[in-house]
C-alpha atoms as a PDB file:
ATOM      1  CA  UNK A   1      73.039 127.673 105.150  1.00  0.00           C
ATOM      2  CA  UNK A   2      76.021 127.563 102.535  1.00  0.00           C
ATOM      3  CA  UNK A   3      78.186 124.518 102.611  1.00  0.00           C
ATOM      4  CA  UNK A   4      81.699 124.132 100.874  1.00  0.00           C
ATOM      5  CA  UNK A   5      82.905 120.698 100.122  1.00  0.00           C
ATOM      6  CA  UNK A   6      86.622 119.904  99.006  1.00  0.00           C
ATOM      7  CA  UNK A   7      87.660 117.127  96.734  1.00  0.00           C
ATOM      8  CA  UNK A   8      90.437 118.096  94.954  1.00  0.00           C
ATOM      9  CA  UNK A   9      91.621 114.681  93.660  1.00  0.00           C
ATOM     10  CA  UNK A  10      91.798 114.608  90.222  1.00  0.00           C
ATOM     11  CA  UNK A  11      89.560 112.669  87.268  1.00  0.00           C
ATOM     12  CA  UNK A  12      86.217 111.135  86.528  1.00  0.00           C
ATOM     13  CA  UNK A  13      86.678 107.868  88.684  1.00  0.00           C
ATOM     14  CA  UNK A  14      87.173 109.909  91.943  1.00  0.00           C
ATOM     15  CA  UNK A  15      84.891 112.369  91.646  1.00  0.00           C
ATOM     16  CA  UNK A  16      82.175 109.149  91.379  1.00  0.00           C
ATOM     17  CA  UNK A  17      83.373 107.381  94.055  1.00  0.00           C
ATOM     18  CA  UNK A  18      82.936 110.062  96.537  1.00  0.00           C
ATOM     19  CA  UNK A  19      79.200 110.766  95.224  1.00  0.00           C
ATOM     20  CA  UNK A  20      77.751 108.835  97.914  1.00  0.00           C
ATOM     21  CA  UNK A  21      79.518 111.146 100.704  1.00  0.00           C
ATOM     22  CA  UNK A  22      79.061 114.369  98.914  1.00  0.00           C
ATOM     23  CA  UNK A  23      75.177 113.560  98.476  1.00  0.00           C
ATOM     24  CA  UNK A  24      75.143 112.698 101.990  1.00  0.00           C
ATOM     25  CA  UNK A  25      76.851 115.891 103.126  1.00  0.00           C
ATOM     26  CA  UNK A  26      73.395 117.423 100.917  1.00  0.00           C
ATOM     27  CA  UNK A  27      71.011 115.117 102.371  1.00  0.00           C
ATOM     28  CA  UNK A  28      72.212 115.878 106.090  1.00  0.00           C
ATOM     29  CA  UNK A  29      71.577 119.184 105.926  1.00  0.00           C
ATOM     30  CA  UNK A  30      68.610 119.393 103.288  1.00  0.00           C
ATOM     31  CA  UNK A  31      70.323 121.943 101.228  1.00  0.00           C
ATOM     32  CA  UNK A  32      72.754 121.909  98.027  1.00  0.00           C
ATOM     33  CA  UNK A  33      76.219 122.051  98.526  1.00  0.00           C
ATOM     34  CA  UNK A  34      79.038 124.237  96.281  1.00  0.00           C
ATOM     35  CA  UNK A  35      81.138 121.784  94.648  1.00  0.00           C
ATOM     36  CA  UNK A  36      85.241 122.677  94.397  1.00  0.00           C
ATOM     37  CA  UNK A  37      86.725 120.006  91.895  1.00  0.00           C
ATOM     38  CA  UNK A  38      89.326 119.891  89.537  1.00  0.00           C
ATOM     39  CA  UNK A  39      87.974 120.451  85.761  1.00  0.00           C
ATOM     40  CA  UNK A  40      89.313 117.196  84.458  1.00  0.00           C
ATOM     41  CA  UNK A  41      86.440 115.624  86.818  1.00  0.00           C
ATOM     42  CA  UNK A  42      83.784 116.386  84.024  1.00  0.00           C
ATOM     43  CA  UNK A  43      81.337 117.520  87.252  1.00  0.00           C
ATOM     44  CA  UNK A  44      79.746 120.575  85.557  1.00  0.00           C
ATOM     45  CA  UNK A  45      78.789 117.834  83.144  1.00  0.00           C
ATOM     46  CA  UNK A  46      78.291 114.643  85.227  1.00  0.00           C
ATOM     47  CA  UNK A  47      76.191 116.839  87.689  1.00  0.00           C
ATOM     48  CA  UNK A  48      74.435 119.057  85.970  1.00  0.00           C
ATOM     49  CA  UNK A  49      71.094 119.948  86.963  1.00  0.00           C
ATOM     50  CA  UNK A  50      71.723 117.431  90.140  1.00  0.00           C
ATOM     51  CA  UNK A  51      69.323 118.356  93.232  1.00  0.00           C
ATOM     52  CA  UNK A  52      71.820 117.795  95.678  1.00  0.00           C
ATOM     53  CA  UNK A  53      74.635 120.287  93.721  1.00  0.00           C
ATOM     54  CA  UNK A  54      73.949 124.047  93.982  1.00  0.00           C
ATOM     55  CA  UNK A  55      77.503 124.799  91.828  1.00  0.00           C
ATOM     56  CA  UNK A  56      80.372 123.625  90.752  1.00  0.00           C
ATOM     57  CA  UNK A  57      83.763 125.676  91.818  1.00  0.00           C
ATOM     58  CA  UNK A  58      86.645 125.153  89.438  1.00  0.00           C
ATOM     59  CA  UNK A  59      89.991 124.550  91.039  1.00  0.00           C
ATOM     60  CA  UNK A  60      92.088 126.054  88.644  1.00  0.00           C
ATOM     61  CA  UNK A  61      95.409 124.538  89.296  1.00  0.00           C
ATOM     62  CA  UNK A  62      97.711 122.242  86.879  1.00  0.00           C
ATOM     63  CA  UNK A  63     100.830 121.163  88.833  1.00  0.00           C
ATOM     64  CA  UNK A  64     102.262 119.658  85.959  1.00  0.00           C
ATOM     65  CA  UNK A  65     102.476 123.060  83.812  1.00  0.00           C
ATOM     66  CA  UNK A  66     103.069 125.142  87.119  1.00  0.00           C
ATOM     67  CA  UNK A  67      99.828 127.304  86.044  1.00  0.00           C
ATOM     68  CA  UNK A  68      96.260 128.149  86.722  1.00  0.00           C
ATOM     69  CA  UNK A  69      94.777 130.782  89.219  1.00  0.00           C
ATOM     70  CA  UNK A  70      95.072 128.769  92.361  1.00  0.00           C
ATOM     71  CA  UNK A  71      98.286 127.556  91.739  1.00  0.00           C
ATOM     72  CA  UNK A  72     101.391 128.150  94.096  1.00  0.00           C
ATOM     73  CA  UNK A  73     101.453 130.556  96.982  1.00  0.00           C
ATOM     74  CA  UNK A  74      99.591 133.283  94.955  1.00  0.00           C
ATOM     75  CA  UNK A  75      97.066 131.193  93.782  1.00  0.00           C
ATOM     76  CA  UNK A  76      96.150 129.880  97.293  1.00  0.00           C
ATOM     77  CA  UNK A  77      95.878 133.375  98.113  1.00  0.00           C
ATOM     78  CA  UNK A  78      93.315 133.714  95.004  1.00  0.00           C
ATOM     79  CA  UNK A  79      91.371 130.718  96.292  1.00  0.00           C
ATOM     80  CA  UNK A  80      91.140 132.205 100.026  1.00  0.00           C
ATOM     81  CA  UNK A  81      89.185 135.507  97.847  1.00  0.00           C
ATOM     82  CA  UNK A  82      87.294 133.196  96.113  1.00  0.00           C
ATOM     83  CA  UNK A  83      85.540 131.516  98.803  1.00  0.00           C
ATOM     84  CA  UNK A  84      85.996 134.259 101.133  1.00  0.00           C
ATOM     85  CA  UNK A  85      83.430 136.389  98.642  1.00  0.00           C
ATOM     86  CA  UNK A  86      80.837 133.157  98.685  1.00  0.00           C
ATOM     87  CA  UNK A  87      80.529 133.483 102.760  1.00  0.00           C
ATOM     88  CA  UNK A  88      80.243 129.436 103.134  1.00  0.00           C
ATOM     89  CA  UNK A  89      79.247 128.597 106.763  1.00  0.00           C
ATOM     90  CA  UNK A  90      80.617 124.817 107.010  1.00  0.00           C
ATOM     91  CA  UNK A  91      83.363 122.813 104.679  1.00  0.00           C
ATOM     92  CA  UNK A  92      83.782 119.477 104.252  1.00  0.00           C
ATOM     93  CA  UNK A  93      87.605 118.884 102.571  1.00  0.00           C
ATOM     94  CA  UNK A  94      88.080 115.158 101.672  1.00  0.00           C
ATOM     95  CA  UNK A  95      92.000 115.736 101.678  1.00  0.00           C
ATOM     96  CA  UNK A  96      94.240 115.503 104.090  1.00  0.00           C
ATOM     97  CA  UNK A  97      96.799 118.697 103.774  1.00  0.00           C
ATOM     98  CA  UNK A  98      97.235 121.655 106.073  1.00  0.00           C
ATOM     99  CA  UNK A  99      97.339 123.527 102.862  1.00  0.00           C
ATOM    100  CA  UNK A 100      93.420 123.300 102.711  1.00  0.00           C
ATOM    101  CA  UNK A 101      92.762 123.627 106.555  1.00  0.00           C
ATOM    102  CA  UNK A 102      94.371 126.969 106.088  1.00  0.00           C
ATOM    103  CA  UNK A 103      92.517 127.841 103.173  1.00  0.00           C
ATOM    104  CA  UNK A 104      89.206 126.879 104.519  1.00  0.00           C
ATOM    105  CA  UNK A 105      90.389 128.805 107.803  1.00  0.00           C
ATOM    106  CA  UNK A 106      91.326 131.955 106.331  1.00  0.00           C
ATOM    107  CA  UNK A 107      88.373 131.780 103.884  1.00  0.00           C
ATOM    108  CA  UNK A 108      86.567 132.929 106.847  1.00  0.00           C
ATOM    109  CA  UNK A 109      84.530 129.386 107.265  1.00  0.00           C
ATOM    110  CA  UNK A 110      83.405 129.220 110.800  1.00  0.00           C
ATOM    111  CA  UNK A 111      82.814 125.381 111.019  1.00  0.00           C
ATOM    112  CA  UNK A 112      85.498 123.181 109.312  1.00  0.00           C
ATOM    113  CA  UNK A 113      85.551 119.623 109.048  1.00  0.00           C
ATOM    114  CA  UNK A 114      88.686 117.919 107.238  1.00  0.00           C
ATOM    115  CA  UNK A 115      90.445 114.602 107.043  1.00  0.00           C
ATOM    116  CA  UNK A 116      93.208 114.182 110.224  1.00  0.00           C
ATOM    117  CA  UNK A 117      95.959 116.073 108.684  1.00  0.00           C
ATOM    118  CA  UNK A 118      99.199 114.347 107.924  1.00  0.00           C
ATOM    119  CA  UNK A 119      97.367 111.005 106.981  1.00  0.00           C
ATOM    120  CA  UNK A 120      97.712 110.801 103.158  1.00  0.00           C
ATOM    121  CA  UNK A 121     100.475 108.100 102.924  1.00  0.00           C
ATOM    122  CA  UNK A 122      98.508 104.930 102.120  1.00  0.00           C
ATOM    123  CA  UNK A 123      95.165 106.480 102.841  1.00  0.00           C
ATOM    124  CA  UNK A 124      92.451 103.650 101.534  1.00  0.00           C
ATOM    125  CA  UNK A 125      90.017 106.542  99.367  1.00  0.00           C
ATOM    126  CA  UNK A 126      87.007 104.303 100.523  1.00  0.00           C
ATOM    127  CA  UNK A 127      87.648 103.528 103.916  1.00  0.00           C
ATOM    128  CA  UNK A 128      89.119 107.395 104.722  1.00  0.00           C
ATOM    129  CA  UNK A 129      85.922 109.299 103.023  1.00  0.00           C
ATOM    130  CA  UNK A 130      83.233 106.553 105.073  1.00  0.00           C
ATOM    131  CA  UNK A 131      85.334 107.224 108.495  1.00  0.00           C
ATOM    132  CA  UNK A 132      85.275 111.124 107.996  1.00  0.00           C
ATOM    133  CA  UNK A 133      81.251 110.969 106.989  1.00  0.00           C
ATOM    134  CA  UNK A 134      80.881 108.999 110.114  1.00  0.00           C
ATOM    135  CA  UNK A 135      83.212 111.348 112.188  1.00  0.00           C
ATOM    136  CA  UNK A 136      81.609 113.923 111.078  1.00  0.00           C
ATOM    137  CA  UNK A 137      78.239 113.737 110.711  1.00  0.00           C
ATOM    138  CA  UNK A 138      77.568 110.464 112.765  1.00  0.00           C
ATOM    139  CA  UNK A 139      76.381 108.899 109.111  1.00  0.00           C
ATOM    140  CA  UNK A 140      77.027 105.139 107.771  1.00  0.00           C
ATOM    141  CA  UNK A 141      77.373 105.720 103.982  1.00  0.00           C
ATOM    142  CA  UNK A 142      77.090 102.706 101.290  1.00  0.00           C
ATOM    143  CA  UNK A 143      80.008 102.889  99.266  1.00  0.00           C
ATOM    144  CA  UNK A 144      77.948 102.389  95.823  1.00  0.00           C
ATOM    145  CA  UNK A 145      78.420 105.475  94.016  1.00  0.00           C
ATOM    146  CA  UNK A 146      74.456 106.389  91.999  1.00  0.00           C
ATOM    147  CA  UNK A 147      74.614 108.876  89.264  1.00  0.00           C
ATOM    148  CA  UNK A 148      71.449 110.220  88.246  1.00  0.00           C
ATOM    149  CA  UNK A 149      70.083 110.430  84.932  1.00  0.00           C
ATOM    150  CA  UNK A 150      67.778 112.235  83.014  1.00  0.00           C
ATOM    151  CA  UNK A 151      65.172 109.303  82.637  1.00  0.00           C
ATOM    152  CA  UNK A 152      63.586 111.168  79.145  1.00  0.00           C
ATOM    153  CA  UNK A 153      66.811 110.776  77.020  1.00  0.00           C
ATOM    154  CA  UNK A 154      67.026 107.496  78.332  1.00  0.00           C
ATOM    155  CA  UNK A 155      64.228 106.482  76.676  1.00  0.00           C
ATOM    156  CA  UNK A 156      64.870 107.766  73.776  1.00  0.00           C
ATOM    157  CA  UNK A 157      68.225 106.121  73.046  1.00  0.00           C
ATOM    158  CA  UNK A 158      66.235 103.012  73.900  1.00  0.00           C
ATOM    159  CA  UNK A 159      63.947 103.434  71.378  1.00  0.00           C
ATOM    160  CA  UNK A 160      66.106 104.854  68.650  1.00  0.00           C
ATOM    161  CA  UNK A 161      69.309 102.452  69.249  1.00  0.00           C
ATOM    162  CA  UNK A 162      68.078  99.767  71.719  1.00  0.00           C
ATOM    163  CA  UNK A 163      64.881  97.866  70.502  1.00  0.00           C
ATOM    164  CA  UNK A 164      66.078  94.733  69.981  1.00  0.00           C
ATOM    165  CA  UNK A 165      65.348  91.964  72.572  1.00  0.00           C
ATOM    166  CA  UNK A 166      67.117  89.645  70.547  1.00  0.00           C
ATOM    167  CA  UNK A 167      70.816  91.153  71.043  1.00  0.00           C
ATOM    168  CA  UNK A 168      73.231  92.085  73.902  1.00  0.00           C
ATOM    169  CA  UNK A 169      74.116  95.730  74.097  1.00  0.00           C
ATOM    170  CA  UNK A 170      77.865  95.815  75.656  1.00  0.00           C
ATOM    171  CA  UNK A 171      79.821  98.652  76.649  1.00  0.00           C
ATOM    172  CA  UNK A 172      83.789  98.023  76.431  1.00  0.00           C
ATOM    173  CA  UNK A 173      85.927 100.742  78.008  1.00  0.00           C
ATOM    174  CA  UNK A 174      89.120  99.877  75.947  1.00  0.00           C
ATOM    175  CA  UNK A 175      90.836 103.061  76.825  1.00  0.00           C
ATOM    176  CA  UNK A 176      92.935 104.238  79.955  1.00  0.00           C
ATOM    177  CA  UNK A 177      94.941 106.838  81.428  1.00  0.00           C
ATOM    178  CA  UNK A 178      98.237 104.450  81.815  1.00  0.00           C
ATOM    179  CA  UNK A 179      99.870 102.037  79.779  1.00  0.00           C
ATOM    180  CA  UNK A 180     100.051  99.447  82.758  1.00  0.00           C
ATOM    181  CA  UNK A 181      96.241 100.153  83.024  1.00  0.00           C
ATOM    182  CA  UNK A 182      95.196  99.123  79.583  1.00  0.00           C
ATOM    183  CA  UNK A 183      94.242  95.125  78.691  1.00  0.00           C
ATOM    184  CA  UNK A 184      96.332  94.560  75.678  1.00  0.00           C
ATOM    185  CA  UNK A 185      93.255  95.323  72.887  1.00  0.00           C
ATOM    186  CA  UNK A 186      93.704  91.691  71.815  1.00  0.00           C
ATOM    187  CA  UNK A 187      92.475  90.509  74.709  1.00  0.00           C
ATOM    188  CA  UNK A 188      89.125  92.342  73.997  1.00  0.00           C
ATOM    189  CA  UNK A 189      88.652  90.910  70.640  1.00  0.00           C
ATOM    190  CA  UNK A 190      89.139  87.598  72.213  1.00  0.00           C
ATOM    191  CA  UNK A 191      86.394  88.520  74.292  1.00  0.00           C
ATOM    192  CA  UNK A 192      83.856  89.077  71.496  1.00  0.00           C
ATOM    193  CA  UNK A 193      84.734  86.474  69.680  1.00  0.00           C
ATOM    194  CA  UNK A 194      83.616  84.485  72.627  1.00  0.00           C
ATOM    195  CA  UNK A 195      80.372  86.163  73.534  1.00  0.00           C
ATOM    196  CA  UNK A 196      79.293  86.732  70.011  1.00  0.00           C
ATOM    197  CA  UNK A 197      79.430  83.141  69.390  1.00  0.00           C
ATOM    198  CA  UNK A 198      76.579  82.899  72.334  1.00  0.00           C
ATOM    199  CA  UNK A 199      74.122  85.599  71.249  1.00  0.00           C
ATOM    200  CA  UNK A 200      74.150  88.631  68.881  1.00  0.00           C
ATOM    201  CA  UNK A 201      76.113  91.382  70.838  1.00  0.00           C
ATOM    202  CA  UNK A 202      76.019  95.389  69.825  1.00  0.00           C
ATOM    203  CA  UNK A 203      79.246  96.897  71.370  1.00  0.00           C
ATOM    204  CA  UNK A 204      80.048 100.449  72.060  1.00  0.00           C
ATOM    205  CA  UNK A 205      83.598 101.269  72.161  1.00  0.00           C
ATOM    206  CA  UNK A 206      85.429 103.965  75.069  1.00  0.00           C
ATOM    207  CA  UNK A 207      88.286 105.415  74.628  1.00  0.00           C
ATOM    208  CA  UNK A 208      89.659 108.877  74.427  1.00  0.00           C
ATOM    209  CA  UNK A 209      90.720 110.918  71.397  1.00  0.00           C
ATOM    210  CA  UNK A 210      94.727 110.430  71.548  1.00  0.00           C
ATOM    211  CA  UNK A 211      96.538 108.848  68.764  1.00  0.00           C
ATOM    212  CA  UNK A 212      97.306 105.410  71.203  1.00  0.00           C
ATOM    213  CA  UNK A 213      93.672 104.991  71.814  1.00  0.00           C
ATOM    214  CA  UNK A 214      92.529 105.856  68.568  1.00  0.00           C
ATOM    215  CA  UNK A 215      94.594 102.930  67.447  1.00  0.00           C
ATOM    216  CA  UNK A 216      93.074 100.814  69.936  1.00  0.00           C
ATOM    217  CA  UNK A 217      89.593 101.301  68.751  1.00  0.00           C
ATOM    218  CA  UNK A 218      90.379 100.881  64.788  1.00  0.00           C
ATOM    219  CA  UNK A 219      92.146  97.679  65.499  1.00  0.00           C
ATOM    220  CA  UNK A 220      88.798  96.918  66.998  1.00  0.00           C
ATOM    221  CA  UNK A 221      87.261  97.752  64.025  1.00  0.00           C
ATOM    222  CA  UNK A 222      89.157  96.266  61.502  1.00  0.00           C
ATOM    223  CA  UNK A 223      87.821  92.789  62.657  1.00  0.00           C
ATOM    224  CA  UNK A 224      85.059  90.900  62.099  1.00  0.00           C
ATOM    225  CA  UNK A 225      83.002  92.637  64.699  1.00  0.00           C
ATOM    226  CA  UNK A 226      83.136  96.118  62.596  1.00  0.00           C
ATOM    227  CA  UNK A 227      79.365  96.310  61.641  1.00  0.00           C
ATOM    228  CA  UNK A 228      78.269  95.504  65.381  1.00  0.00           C
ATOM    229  CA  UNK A 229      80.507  98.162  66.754  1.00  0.00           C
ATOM    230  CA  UNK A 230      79.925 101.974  68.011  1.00  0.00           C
ATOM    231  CA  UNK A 231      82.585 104.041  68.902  1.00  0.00           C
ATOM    232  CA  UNK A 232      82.054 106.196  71.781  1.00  0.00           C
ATOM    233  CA  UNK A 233      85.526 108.315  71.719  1.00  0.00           C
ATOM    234  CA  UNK A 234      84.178 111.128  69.707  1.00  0.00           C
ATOM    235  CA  UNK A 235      81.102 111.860  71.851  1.00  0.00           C
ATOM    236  CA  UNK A 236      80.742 114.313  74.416  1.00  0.00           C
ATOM    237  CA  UNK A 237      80.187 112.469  77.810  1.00  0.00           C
ATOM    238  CA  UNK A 238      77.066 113.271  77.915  1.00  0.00           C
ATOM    239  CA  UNK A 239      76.067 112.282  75.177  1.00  0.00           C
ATOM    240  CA  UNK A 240      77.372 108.556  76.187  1.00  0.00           C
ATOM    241  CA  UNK A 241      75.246 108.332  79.230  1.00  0.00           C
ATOM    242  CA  UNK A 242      71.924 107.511  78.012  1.00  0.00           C
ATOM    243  CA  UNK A 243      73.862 105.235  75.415  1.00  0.00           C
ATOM    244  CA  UNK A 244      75.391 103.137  78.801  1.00  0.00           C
ATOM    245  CA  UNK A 245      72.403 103.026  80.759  1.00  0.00           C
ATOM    246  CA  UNK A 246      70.773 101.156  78.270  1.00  0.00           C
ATOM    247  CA  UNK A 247      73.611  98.274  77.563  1.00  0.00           C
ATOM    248  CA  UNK A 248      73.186  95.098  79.536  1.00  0.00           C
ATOM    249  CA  UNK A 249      77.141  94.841  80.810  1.00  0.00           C
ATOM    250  CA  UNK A 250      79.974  96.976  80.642  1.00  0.00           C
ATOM    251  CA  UNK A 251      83.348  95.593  80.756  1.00  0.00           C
ATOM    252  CA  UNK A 252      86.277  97.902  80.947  1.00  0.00           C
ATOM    253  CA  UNK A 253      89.472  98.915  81.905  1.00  0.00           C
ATOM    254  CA  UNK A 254      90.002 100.553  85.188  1.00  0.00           C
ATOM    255  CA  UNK A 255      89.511 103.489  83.698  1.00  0.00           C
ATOM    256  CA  UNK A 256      86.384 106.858  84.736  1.00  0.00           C
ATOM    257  CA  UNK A 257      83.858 104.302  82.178  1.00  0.00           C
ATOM    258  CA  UNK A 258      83.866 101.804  84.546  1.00  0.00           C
ATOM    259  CA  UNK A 259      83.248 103.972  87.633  1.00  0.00           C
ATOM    260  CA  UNK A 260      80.585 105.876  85.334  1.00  0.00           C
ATOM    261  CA  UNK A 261      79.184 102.454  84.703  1.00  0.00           C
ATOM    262  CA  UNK A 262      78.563 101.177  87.711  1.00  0.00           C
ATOM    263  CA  UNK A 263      76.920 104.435  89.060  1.00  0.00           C
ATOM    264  CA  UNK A 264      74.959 104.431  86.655  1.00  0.00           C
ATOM    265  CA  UNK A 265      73.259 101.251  87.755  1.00  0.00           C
ATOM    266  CA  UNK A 266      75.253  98.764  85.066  1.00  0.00           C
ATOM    267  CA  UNK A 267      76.635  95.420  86.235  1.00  0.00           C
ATOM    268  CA  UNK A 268      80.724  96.071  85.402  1.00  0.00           C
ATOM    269  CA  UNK A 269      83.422  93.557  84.886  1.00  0.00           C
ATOM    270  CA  UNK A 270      86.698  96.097  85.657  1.00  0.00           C
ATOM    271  CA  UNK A 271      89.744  94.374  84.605  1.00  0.00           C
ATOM    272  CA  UNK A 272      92.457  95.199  86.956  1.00  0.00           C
ATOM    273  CA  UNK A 273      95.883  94.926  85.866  1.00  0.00           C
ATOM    274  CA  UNK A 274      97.937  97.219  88.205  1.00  0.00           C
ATOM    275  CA  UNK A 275      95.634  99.164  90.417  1.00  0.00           C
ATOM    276  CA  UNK A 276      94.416  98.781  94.090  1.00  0.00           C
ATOM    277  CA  UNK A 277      91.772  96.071  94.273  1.00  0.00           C
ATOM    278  CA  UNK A 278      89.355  98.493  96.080  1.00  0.00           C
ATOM    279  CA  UNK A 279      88.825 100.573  92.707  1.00  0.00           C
ATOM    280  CA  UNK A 280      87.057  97.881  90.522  1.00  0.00           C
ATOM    281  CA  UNK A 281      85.270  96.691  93.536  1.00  0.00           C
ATOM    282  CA  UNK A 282      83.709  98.948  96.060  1.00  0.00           C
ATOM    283  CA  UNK A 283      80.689  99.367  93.750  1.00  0.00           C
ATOM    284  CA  UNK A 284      78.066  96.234  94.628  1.00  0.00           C
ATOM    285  CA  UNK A 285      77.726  96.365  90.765  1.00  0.00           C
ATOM    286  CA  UNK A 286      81.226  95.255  90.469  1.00  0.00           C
ATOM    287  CA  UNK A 287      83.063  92.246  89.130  1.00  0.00           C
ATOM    288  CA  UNK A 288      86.755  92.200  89.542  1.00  0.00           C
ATOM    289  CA  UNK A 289      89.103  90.337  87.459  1.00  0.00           C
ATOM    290  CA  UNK A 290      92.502  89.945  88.228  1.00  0.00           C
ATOM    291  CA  UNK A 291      95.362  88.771  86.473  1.00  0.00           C
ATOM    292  CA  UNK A 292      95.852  84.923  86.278  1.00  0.00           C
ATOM    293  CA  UNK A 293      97.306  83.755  89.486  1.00  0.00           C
ATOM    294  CA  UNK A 294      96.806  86.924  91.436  1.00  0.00           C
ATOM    295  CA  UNK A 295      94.710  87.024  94.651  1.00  0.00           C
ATOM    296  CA  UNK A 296      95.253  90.833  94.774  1.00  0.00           C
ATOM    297  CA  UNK A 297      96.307  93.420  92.478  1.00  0.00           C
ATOM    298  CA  UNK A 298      98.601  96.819  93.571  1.00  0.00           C
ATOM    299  CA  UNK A 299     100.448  99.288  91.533  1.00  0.00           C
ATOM    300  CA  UNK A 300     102.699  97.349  91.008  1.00  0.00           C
ATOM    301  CA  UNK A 301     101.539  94.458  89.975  1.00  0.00           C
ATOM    302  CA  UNK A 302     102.050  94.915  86.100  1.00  0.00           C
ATOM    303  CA  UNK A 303      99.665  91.508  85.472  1.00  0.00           C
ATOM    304  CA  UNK A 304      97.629  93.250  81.939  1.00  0.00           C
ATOM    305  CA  UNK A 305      99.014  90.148  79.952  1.00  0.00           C
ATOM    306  CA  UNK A 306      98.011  88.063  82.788  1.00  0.00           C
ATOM    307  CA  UNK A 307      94.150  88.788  82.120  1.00  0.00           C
ATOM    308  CA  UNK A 308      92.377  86.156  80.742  1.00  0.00           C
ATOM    309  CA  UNK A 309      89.694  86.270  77.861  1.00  0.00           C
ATOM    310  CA  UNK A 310      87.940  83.328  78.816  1.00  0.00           C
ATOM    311  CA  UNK A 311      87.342  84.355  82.485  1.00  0.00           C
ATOM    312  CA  UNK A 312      85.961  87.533  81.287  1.00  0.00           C
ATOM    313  CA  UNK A 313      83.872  85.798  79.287  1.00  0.00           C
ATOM    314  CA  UNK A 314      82.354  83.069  81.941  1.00  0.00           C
ATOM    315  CA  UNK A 315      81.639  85.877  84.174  1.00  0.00           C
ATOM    316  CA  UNK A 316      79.848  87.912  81.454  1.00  0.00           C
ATOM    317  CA  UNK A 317      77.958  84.384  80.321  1.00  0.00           C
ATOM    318  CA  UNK A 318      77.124  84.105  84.581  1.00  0.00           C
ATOM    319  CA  UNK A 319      76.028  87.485  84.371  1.00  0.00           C
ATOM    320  CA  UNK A 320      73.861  87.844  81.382  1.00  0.00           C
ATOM    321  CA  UNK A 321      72.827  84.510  79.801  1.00  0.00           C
ATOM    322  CA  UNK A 322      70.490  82.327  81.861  1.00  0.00           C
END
C-alpha cells in the first residue's frame, strides 16, 4: 500500500506539530508514508532515516516570487504528473482547499481523505489536524509532537561538550521569523544575569544567519556571558540536535527552536509576544509566558516589551533548581 500525505503549510514549527498525526497515519497502516512538504520545513533533514517516512516530496512552489514547478495553474498540472507517476492508493491532505482535493483526485488516488473544504478561516492547527485523525481513521492522537534522534551522536555531544554535572546547559532561541515575534535581546541578557547568579549556566545561542539576527547574537556576546556562550546560527540543523537534546531547558522565542525543542523531549519556556496561545503550549513540555497583564496572547497582541525577565527566570528556577 502507498500512502500520500499533504501538509503544505510552510516552516519548521508546523511541520513538528503535525508529527504526531503524520506518524499516526504510518502507524495505522504499518507502512511508511510519502511526505509532500514545502522545503523551508527542513523534513529531508528533520526526518531523515525516520521509520515511519518512506520519502520526502518537495512542493516546489514560492508564492511570494510567483515561481517553482508547482506553482500557478501549470504547476498544479506538474504536481497532478508527479503523483500521478508514484500510483499512491490513499491521501491524507491536512489543508483545507479544493485546489488539493482536485489534485489528489486527478492524481488518480482512489481513496482521499481531506480537511472539510472551505474551513480555513480561523481553523485552530491543533484542534483541525486531531478532528480529521479522528474522522478519519477513528484515532485519538496526543498533541505532543516526538522527534526522534539518533541516540549514538547523542552521546557523543554529551561526552565531548556536556560532562559537567556542575553547570546548566541552556538553549536560548533568540531568533524569529517576525519582528513582533522576537523578545527584545535585552530581555535575554536579563535573563542570564539572573540564572547565572544561581548556578554556572553554558548557553547555546539560535538564531538564523541574517544581518538582524546576527546582531542579536553579538550583542549577546559582547556581555559578560561571552565565554559561557555557543552560537548555534552557523550550524546546520542537524548538527544542533544532539547539541539540544542534551541542555537541561530551552527558552525561546516562538520561533521552529522551540517546537524542535520540545519534540525533542526538552522542557521549553516559549515566550509569546504576538502569536496564538496554542503554539507555545500544545506540547506537555511547554511553559508559556505571556506578556505582563495578558491572560491570552493573539496576533495582535504586540506585548514583546511586556515580557518579563524575572518571570522567565522563576519558572526556569521552578523548573530546574530543586
Amino acid at each position: 500500500m502507498k500512502v500520500l500525505v499533504i501538509q503544505n503549510r510552510m516552516g519548521i514549527g508546523d511541520l513538528v506539530i503535525f508529527l504526531p498525526y503524520i506518524f499516526c497515519i504510518s502507524k495505522t497502516f504499518n507502512t511508511p508514508i510519502s511526505l509532500l512538504v514545502r522545503e523551508n520545513t527542513k523534513a529531508r533533514d528533520l526526518l531523515k532515516n525516520n521509520p515511519h517516512i518512506s520519502e520526502i516530496i518537495i512542493l516546489d512552489r514560492d508564492d511570494k516570487n510567483k515561481s517553482g514547478r508547482h506553482h500557478c495553474i501549470s504547476g498544479t498540472i506538474n504536481l497532478i504528473k508527479d503523483l500521478r507517476k508514484k500510483k499512491f492508493d490513499k491521501s491524507f491532505t491536512f489543508n483545507s482547499s479544493a485546489r488539493y482535493a482536485l489534485i489528489t483526485k486527478l492524481s488518480g488516488i482512489k481513496e482521499r481523505f481531506q480537511y472539510p473544504l472551505g474551513e480555513k478561516k480561523n481553523q485552530n492547527i491543533i484542534e483541525a489536524a486531531k478532528e480529521f485523525i479522528d474522522k478519519s481513521l477513528e484515532k485519538k492522537v496526543d498533541s505532543t509532537s516526538v522527534l526522534p534522534i539518533d541516540e549514538k551522536a547523542v552521546n557523543e555531544v554529551k561526552k565531548k561538550y556536556f560532562s559537567s554535572s556542575d553547570t546548566l546547559y541552556i538553549a536560548l532561541g533568540v531568533g524569529g521569523s517576525g519582528e513582533t515575534k522576537r523578545i527584545p535581546v535585552e530581555k535575554f541578557i536579563q535573563f542570564m544575569d539572573l540564572i547565572s547568579e544561581q548556578k554556572k549556566c553554558i548557553f547555546y545561542l539560535a538564531a538564523g544567519l541574517n544581518d538582524i539576527e546576527q546582531k542579536i547574537v553579538d550583542k549577546i556576546l559582547a556581555t559578560k556571558h561571552k565565554n559561557n556562550c555557543v552560537s548555534l546560527n552557523k550550524m546546520k540543523i542537524v548538527e544542533t540536535l544532539p547539541i539540544l537534546k542534551n541542555c537541561n531547558l530551552c527558552v525561546s522565542n516562538d520561533t521552529s527552536f522551540s517546537h524542535i525543542s520540545a519534540a525533542l523531549g526538552i522542557k521549553t519556556i516559549t515566550l509569546l509576544s504576538d502569536t496564538p496561545l496554542l503554539y507555545g503550549s500544545y506540547s506537555s513540555l511547554m511553559t508559556p509566558i505571556l506578556p505582563e497583564g495578558e491572560t491570552n496572547v493573539t496576533h495582535d497582541t504586540l506585548g514583546k516589551e511586556k515580557i518579563n525577565p524575572q518571570e522567565i527566570f522563576l519558572k526556569a528556577k521552578e523548573i530546574l533548581i530543586h
